[in-house]
Protein backbone atom coordinates (compact mmCIF):
# COMPACT_ATOMS: atom_id res chain seq x y z
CA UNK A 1 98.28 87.78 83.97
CA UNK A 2 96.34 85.83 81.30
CA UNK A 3 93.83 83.23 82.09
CA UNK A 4 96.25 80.75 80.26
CA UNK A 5 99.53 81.92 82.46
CA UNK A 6 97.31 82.12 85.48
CA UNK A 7 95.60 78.64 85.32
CA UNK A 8 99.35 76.83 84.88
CA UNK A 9 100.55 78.79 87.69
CA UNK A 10 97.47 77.35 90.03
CA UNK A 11 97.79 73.93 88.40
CA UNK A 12 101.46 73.92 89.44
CA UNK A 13 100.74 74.90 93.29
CA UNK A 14 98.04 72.53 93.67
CA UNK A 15 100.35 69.76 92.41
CA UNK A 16 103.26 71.01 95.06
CA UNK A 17 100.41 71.41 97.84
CA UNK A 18 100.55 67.76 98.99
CA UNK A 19 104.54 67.92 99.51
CA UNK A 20 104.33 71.63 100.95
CA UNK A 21 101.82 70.64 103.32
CA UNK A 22 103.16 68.74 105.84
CA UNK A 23 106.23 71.22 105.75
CA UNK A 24 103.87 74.21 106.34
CA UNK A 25 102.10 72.72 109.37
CA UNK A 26 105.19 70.71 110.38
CA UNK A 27 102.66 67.65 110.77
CA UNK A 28 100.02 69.20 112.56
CA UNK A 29 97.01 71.19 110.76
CA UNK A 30 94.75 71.31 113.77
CA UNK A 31 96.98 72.66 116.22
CA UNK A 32 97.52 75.19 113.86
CA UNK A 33 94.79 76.98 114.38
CA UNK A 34 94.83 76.85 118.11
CA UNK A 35 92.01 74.77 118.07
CA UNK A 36 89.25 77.50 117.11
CA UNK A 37 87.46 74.84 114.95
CA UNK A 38 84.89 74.55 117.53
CA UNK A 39 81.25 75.61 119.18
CA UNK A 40 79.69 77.32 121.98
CA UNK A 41 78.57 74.85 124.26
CA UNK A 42 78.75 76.81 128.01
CA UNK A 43 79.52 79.45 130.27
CA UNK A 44 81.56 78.94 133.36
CA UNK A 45 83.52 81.57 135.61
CA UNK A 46 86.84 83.17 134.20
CA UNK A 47 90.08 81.69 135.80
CA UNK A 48 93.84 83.20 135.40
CA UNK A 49 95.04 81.79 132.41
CA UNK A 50 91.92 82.36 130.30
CA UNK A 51 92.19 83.32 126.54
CA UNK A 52 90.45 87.19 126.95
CA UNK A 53 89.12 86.72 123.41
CA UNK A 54 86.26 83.76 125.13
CA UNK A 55 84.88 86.09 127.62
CA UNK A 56 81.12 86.40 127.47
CA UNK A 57 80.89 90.18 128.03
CA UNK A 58 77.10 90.60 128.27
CA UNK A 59 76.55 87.92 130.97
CA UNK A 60 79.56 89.05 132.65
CA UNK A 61 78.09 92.50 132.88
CA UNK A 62 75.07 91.05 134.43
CA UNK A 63 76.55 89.25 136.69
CA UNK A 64 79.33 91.81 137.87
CA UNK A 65 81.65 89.10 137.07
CA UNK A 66 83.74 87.90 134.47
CA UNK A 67 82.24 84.47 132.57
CA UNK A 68 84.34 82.17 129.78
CA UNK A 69 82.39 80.73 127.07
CA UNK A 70 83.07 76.63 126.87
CA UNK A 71 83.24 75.69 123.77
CA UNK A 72 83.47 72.07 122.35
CA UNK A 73 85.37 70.28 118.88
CA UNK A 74 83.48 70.66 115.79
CA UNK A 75 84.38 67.92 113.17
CA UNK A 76 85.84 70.47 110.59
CA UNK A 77 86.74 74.45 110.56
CA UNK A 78 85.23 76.95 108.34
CA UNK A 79 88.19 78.95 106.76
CA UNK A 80 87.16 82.55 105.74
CA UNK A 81 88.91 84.34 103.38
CA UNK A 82 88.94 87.99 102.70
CA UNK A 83 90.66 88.98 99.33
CA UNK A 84 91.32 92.11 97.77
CA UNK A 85 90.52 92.88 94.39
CA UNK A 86 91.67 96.72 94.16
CA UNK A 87 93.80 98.53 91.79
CA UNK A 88 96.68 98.83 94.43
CA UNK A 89 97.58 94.82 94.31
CA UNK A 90 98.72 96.01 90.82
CA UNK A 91 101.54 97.98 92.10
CA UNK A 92 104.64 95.79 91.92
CA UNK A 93 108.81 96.47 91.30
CA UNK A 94 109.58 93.59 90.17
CA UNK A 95 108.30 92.62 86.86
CA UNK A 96 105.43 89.55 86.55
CA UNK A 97 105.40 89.71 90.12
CA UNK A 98 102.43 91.68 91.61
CA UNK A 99 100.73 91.92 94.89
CA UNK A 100 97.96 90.25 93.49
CA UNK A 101 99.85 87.27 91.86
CA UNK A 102 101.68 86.69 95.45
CA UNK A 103 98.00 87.26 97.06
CA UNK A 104 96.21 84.45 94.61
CA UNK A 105 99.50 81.89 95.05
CA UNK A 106 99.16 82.26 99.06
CA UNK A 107 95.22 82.50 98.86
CA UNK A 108 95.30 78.55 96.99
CA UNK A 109 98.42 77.39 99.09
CA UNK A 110 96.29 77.95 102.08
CA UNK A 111 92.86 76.74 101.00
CA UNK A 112 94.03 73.82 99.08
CA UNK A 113 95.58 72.69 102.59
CA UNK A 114 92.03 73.23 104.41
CA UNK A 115 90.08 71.49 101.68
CA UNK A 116 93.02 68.63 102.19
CA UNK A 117 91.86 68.24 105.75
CA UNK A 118 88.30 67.94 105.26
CA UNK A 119 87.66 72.33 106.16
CA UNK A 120 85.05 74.07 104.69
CA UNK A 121 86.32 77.02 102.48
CA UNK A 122 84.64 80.44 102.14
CA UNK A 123 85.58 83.60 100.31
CA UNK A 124 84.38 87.50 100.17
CA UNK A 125 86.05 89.01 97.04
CA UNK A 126 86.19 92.74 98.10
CA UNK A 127 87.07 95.33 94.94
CA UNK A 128 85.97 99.02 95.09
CA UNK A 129 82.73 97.95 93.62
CA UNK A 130 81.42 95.16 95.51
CA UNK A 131 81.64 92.43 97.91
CA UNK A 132 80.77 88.60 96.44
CA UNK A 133 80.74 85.95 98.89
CA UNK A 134 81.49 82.75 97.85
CA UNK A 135 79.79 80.00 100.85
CA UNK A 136 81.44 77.17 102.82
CA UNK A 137 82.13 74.77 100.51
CA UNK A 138 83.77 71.55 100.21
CA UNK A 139 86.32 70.45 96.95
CA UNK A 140 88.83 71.88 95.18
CA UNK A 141 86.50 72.57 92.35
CA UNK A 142 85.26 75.13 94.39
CA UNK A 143 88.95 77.25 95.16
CA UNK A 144 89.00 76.73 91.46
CA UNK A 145 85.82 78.63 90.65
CA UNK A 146 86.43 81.54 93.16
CA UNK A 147 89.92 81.63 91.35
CA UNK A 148 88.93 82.55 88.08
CA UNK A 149 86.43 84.92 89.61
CA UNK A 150 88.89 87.04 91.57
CA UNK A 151 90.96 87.41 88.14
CA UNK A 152 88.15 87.98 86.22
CA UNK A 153 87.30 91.53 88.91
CA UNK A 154 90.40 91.99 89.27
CA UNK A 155 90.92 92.47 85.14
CA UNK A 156 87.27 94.50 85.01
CA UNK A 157 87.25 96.77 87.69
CA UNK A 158 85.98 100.31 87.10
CA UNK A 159 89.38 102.22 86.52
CA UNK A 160 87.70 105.35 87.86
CA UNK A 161 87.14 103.69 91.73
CA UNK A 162 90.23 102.96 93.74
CA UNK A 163 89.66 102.66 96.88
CA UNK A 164 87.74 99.57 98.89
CA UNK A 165 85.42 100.05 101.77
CA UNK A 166 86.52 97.42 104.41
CA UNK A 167 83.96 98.94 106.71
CA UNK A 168 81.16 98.30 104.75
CA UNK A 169 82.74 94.68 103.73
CA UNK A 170 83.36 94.04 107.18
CA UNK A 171 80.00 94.90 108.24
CA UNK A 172 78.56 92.28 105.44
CA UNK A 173 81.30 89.64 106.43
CA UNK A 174 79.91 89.58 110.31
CA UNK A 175 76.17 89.00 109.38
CA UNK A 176 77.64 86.03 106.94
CA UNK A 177 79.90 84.46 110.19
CA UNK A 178 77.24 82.67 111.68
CA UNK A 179 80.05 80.54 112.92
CA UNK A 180 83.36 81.18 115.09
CA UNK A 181 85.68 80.23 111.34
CA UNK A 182 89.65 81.24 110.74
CA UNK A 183 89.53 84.75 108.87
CA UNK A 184 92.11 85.51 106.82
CA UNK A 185 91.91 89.03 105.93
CA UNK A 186 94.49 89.64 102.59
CA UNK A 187 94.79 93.63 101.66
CA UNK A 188 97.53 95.19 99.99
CA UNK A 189 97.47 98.04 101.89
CA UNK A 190 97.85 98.96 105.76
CA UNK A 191 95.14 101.68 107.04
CA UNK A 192 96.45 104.34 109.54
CA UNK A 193 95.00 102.87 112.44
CA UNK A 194 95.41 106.76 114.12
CA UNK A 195 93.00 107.71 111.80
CA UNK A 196 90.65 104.31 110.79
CA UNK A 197 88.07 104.09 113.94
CA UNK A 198 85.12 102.91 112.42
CA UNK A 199 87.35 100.35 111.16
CA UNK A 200 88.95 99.68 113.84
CA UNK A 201 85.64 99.19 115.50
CA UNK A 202 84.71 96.74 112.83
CA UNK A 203 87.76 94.81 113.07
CA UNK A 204 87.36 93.83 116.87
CA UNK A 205 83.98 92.97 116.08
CA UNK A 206 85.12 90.33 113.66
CA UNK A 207 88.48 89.60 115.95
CA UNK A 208 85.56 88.82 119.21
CA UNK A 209 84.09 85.78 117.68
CA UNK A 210 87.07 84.74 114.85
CA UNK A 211 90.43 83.62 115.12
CA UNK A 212 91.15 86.83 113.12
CA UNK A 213 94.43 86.25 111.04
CA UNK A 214 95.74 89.36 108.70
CA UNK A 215 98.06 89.18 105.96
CA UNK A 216 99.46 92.08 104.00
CA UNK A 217 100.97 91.82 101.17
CA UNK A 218 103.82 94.75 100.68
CA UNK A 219 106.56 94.76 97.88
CA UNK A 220 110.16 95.16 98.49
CA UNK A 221 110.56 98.53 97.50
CA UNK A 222 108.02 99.50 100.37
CA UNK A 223 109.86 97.91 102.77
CA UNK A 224 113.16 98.80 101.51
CA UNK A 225 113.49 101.77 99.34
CA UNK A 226 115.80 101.47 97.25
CA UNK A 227 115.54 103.56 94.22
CA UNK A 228 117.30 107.11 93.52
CA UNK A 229 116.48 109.09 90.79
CA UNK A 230 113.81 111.32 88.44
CA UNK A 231 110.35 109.18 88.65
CA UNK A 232 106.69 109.55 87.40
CA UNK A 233 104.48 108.43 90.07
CA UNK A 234 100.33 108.16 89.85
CA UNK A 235 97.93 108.66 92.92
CA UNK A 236 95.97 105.48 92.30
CA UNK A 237 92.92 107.62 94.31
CA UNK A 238 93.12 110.71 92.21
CA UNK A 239 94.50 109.14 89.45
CA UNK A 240 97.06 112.44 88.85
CA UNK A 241 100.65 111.96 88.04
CA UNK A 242 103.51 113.88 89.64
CA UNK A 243 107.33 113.44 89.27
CA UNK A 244 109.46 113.32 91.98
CA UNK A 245 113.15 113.54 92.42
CA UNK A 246 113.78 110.39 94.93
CA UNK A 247 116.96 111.27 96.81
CA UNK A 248 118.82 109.88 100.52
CA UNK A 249 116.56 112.82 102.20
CA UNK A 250 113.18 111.59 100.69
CA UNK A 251 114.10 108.20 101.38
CA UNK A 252 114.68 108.71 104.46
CA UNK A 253 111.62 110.13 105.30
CA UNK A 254 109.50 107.77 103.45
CA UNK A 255 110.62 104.72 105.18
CA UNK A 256 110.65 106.72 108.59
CA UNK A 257 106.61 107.19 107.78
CA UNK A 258 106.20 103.49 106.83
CA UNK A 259 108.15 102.10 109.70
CA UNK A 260 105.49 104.21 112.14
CA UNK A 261 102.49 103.36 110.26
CA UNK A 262 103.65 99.44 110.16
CA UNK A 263 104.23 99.58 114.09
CA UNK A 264 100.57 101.48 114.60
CA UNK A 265 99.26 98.53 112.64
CA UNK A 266 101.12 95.95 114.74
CA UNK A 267 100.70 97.34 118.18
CA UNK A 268 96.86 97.26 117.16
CA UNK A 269 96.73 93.77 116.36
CA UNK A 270 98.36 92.57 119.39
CA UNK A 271 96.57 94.36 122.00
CA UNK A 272 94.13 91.59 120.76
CA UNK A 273 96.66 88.97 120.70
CA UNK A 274 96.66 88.71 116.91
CA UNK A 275 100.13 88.23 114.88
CA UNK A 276 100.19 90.03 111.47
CA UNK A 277 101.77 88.38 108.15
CA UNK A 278 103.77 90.28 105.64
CA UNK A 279 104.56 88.90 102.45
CA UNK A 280 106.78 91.18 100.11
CA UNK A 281 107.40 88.59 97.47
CA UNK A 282 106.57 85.29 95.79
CA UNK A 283 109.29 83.96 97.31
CA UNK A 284 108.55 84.90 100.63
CA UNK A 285 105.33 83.37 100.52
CA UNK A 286 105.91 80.12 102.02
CA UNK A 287 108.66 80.59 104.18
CA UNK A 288 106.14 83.52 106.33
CA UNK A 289 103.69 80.97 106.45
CA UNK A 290 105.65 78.73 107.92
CA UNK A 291 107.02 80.90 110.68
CA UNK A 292 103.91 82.16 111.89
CA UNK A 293 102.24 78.40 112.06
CA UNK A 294 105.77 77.60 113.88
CA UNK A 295 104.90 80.16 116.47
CA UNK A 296 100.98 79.41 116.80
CA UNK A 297 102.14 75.66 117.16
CA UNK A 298 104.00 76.38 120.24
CA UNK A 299 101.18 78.77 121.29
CA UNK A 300 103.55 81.97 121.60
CA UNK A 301 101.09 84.65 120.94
């Protein structure tokens, strides 16, 4: 996407933000975020009832048993954002439409509405390279900036790295979060969570103190395979290039794989009471938004 293309597209969603808004949060931006905007003030016993994720686990250790932090309302949230700038949010079926495109469009949607309500907006560009945190800021001047940054990676990257380290990032991310803020992790891909336990380990880290929101961005093709035929496909890690003959059988098996690797990644999440978002497509972007602020609105998970 060219600076020129990209830029118009923005412009255009910023413009729609103030009618999409309202829509998106169905009137009500706080309560979408369960009320996490907030500080530690105190500690007081556990009672049935208790959201798990505000147990103090050192005192409660101490004490032989279990303690709540008490928090109280901050005047504003800080909204994290976690986007990745890798070589697989190239990957798309459907021409103009990429993973990073849809990732940029949702990225601005969201933070556009927190800068709207008077949030504080923060950003760690993650590539294969390096991690660049952006600070809490204020203004749209600043979504604007960290914009044209994350194209301007995401068109330089080293083509010989492929692969990001969301440990490491992870690690860095934590020592930033002073604050409890709204992290939304974007990635393009889902780690096997069989095989991921440092990562794991670094994700419940961040999930303790965060209201820990991830969003994956798929394509339709990997949720619905659809094509049959002689194709040339490249190992974006290895960078080698092997054809395949995709028949029924292969097919089969491919989206028997992907179904069990997208239910690993689920079951994960909510064990810790988190809902995952999938977007597959620009079109999808809004209407998955909506549905999971629906549901956090009327506190189901």
């Amino acid at each position: 996407m060219t600076y020129k293309k990209f830029l118009k597209k923005i412009k255009k969603i910023e413009l729609s933000v103030d009618n999409k808004i309202d829509s998106l949060f169905a009137g009500n931006y706080r309560s979408a975020f369960l009320g996490r905007g907030i500080e530690f003030s105190d500690l007081r016993p556990y009672e049935n009832g208790d959201d798990i994720r505000d147990i103090d686990w050192k005192t409660s250790a101490k004490e032989d048993k279990l303690f709540i932090k008490k928090y109280q309302e901050s005047r504003d949230n800080n909204i994290f954002f976690i986007l990745d700038i890798s070589p697989v949010m190239k990957f798309s079926s459907v021409e103009g439409e990429s993973k990073f495109e849809n990732q940029l469009e949702t990225f601005a949607l969201l933070a556009f509405s927190a800068i709207r309500n008077g949030d504080r907006v923060g950003v760690a560009l993650v590539s294969p390279e390096q991690t660049l945190i952006f600070p809490f800021r204020k203004g749209k001047n600043n979504i604007f900036k960290i914009l044209i940054k994350a194209l301007e990676m995401f068109n330089h990257q080293v083509k010989d790295i492929k692969k990001v380290d969301f440990k490491k990032s992870f690690g860095l991310i934590k020592k930033y979060l002073k604050r409890s803020s709204v992290v939304f992790w974007f990635s393009g891909v889902m780690p096997s969570m069989k095989e991921e336990s440092a990562l794991k380990d670094r994700l419940k880290s961040l999930m303790f103190r965060n209201d820990f929101i991830p969003v994956i961005f798929s394509d339709p093709e990997e949720e619905n395979l659809t094509l049959r035929g002689n194709y040339d496909f490249q190992d974006l890690k290895s960078g080698s290039i092997d054809s395949f003959i995709l028949d029924e059988n292969l097919a089969e098996k491919y989206q028997e794989i992907y179904q069990k690797k997208k239910k690993e990644f689920l079951d994960f999440f909510r064990r810790y009471r988190r809902e995952v978002i999938f977007i597959n497509s620009s079109e999808k972007i809004f209407q998955e938004l909506f549905n999971f602020f629906k549901k956090r609105q009327k506190h189901q998970f």
